[in-house]
Structure formats: structure tokens, C-alpha cells
Protein backbone atom coordinates (compact mmCIF):
# COMPACT_ATOMS: atom_id res chain seq x y z
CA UNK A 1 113.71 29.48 113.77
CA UNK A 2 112.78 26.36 115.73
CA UNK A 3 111.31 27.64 118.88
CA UNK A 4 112.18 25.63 122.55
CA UNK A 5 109.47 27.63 124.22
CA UNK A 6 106.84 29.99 123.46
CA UNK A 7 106.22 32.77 125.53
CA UNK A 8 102.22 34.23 125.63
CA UNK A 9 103.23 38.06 127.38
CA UNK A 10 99.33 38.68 126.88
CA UNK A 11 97.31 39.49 129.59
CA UNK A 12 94.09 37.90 129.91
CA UNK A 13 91.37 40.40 128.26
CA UNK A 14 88.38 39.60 130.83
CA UNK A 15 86.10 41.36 133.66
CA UNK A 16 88.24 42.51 136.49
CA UNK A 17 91.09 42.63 134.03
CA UNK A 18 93.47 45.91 134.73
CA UNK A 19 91.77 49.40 133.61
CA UNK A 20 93.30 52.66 133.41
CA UNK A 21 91.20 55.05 135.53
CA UNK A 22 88.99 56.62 132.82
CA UNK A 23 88.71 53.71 130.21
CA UNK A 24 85.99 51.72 129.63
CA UNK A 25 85.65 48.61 131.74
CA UNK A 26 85.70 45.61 129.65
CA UNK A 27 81.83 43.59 129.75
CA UNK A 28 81.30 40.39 128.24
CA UNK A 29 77.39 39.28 127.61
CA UNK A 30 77.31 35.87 126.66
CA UNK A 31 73.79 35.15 124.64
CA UNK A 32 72.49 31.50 123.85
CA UNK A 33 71.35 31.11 120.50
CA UNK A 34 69.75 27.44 121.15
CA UNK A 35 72.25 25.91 118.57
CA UNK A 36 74.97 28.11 118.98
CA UNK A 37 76.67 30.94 121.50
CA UNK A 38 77.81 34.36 120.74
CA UNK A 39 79.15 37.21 123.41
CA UNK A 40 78.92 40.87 122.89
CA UNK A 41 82.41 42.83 123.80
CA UNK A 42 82.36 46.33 125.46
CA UNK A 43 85.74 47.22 125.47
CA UNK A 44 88.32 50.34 124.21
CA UNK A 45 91.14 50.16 121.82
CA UNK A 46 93.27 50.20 125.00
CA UNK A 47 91.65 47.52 126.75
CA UNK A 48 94.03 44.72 128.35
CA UNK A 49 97.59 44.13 126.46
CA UNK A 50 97.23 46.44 123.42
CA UNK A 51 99.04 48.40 121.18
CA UNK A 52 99.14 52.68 121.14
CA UNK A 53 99.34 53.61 117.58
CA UNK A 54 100.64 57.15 116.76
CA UNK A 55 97.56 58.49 116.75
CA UNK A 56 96.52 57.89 119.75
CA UNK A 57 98.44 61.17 120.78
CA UNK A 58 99.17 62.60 117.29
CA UNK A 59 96.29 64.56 114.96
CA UNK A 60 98.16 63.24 112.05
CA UNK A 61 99.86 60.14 113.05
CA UNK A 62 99.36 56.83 111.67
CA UNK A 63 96.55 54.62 112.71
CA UNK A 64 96.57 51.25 113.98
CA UNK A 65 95.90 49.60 110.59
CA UNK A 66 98.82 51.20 109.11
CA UNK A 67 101.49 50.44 111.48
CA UNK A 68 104.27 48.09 109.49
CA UNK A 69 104.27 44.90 110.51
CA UNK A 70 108.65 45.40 110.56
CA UNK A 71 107.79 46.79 113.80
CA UNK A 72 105.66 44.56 115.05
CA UNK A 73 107.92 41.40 114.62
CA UNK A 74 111.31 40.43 114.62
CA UNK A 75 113.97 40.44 117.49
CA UNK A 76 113.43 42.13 120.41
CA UNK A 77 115.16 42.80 123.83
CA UNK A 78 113.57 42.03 127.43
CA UNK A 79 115.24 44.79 129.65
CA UNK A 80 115.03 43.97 133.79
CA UNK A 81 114.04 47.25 134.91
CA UNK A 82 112.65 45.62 138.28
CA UNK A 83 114.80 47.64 140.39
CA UNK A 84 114.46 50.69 138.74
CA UNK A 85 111.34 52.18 141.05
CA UNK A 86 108.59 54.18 140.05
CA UNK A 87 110.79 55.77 137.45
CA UNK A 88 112.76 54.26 134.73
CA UNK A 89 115.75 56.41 133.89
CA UNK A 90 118.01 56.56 131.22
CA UNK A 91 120.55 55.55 133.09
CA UNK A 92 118.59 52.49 133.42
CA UNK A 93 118.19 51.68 130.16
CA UNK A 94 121.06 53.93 127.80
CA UNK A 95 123.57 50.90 128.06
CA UNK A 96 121.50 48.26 126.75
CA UNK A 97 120.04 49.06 124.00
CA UNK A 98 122.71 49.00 121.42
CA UNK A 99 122.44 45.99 118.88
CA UNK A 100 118.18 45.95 118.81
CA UNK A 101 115.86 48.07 117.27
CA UNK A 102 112.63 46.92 119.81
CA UNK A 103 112.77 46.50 123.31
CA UNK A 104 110.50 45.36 126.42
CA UNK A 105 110.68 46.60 129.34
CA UNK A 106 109.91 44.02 132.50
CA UNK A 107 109.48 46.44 135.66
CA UNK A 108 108.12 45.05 139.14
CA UNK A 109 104.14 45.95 137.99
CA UNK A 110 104.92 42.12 136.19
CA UNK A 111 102.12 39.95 137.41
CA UNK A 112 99.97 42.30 139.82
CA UNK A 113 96.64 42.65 139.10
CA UNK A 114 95.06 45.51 140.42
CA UNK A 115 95.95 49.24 139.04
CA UNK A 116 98.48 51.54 141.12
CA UNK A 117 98.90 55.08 140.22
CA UNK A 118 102.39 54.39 141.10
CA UNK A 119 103.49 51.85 138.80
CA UNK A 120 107.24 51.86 136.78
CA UNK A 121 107.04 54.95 134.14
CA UNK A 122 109.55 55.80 131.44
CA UNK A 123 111.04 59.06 132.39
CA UNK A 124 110.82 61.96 129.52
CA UNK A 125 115.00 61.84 129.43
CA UNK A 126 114.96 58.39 128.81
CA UNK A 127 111.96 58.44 126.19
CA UNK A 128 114.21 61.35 124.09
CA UNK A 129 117.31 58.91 124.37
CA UNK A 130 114.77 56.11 122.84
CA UNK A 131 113.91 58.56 120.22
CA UNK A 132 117.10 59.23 118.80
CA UNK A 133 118.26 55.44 119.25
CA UNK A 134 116.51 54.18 116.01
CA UNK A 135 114.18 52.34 118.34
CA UNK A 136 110.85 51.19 116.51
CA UNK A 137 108.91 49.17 119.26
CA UNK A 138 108.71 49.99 123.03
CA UNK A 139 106.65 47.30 125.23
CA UNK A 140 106.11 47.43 129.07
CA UNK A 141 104.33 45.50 131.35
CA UNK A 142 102.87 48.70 133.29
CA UNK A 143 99.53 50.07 132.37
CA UNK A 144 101.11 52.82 130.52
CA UNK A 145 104.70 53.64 129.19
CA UNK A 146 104.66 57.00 131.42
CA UNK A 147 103.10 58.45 134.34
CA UNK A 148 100.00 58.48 135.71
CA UNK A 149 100.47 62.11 136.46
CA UNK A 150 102.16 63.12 133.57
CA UNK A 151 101.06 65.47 130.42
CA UNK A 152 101.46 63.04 127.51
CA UNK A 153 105.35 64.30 126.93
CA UNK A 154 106.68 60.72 126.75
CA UNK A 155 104.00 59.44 124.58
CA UNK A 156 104.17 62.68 122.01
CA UNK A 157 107.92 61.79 122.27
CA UNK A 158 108.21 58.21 121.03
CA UNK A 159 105.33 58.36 118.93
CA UNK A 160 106.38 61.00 116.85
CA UNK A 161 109.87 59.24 116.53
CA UNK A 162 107.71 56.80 114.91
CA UNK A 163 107.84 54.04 117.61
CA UNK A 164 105.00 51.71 118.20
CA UNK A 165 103.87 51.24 122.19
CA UNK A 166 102.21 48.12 123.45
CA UNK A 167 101.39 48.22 127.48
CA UNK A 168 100.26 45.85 129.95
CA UNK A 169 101.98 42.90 129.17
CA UNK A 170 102.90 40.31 131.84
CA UNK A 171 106.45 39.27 131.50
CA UNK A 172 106.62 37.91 134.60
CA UNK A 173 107.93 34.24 133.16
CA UNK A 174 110.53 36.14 130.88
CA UNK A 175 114.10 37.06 131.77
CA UNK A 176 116.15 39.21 130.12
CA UNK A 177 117.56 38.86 126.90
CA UNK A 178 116.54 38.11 123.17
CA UNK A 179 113.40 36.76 121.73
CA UNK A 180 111.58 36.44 118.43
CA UNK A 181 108.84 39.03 118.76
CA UNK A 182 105.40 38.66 117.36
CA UNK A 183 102.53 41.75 118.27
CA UNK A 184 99.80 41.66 116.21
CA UNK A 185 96.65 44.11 117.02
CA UNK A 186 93.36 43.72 115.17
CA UNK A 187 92.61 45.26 111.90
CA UNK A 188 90.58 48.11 113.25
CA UNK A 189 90.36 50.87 109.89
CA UNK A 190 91.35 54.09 111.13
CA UNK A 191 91.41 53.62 114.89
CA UNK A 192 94.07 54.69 117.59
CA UNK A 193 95.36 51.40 119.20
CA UNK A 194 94.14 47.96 119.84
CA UNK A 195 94.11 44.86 121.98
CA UNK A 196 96.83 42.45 120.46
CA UNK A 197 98.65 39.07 121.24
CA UNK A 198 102.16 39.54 122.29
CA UNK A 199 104.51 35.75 121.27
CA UNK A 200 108.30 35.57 122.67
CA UNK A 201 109.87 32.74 120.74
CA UNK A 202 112.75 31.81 122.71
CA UNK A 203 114.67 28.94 120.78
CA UNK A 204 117.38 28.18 117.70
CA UNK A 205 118.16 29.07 114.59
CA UNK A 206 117.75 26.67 111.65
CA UNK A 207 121.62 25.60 112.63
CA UNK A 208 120.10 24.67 115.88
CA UNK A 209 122.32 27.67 117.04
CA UNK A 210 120.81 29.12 120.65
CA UNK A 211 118.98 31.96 120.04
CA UNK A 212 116.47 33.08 122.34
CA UNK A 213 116.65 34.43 125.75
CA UNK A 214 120.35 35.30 125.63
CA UNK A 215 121.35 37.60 128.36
């Protein structure tokens, strides 16, 4: 593919990024070496953009190291759910997802920076309709793919359909349609999610055939 236009969906990973109410707050502690710099990172698998592995909800779900990189790359669909509300329904989603096997979900928490307990949620109807869709990546740009009030039903739910979730991205610059996806998290042996950078190639195939961003 020859890309027109790369899309960074990361958030910046940096103090006063957005937390989740409970995680650790990300610290950065710059030291001078004389000749050279280095920083020390406090920070939690689920700091800033990152990726949910299956065990981050499941006792015997596959860690973040072991997640195949076929659902961490390829096409992928940008969904406008930014009139959707605090929930997103299947309703809102059921009809357009046919034809992709990875989806992102833009919802109206796209470029706000300070946490609301009330931000856009995947509703546990539409997470089961996910699960039996064939879908292998969800992304959204809310701090978490369901409810701040909720049990953990909609993660349990996608998860153990085998779908990788990555949260808090910023698609604020994105409209809907389809781009090349690449989501990779750090190589962190045994552990239950990770920061990652999230690409959206939006551009032509090797014909020069549009490609990207199709709505």
C-alpha cells in the first residue's frame, strides 16, 4: 500500500494524561547523567492508549505477548458512534460491521482530556452481537470499552470471544471508513495489557486504487 496520510490515533502518554480512577498516575523523573539523560517511567499496563489483553479479565486468557499480530494489523473500520450517547447500542453498530473483522469505534469522548464517568460505553447486547460477528479487534477512543459502573460483563464478553481491546485512542482527525491498521503494544512477558502505538494508513493500493478512508 502507498499511504496518502498517516494517521497517529495515540494519545500522548505524559503527566496529566487521562487516568482511570484507580490506576496508577503516570510520573516521569528525568535524571542527568552529565553525558547523557535517562527518565524513570511509573506507569500501568493500562496507562494512556493501550491494549487489554485477555487476561486482563480472564484467569486463563492469553497475555499480552501472545496476542497474534493478525489482530493487531490489517484493515480496520472507523465507526461514527458520536451520536450514540453514553451508550453504544447494537443498533448502533449491527449494520456496519459486515465486510471487516476489526473495528474502531469514534464516540464524542474524541479529543477531551479530562476523565468523565459518563463517557460512550459499549452496551452488553451490542458486545454479544460483536462476539458472534467473527470480530477480532475492538478500539475506542473512551477510557474503557464499557461502563464506568459496570461489572466487567462486556469485557468477559469480547475477551473470551477472543477479541483484542485497545482504549483511549483519539480519533478525533479520523472519519469513518477504512484504514490500514497497525497496534503494536510492548513485549511485556506474561503481563495483562500494554501501552501501544495505534497507525491508520489511509491511502492506495499498489494499483494506486483508493483505499483508505472509504465511507
Amino acid at each position: 500500500m502507498i499511504p496518502a496520510r498517516i494517521y497517529d490515533v495515540t494519545r500522548p502518554l505524559a503527566p496529566g494524561c487521562v487516568v482511570y480512577p484507580g490506576d496508577i498516575v503516570p510520573e516521569f523523573r528525568e535524571e542527568d547523567h552529565g553525558k547523557y539523560r535517562i527518565t524513570g517511567l511509573i506507569l500501568s499496563s493500562h496507562s494512556g492508549t493501550h491494549i487489554d489483553a485477555p487476561s486482563h479479565f480472564l484467569e486463563s486468557g492469553r497475555a499480552v505477548d501472545e496476542l497474534p499480530f493478525s489482530a493487531l494489523m490489517g484493515w480496520c473500520r472507523v465507526i461514527d458512534c458520536s451520536g450514540a450517547g453514553n451508550e453504544i447500542t447494537a443498533a448502533d453498530i449491527g449494520g456496519k460491521i459486515r465486510g471487516t473483522d476489526k473495528i474502531l469505534l469514534k464516540t464524542a469522548f474524541s479529543g477531551k482530556h479530562r476523565f468523565s464517568e459518563e463517557y460512550p460505553a459499549l452496551s452488553a447486547e451490542a458486545s454479544r452481537v460483536l462476539a458472534g460477528e467473527g470480530i477480532t479487534c475492538i478500539g475506542t477512543d473512551a477510557p474503557s470499552i464499557e461502563g464506568y459502573r459496570s461489572g466487567g460483563e462486556v469485557h468477559r464478553t469480547l475477551l473470551s470471544a477472543g477479541m483484542v481491546i485497545i482504549e483511549l485512542l483519539d480519533l478525533s482527525e479520523v472519519r469513518s471508513g477504512e484504514y490500514w491498521m497497525i497496534a503494536l503494544p510492548l513485549r511485556l512477558r506474561g503481563c495483562d495489557g500494554s501501552p501501544c502505538r495505534v497507525l491508520l494508513l489511509d491511502g492506495c493500493d499498489h494499483d494506486g486504487t483508493p483505499c483508505g478512508g472509504r465511507t
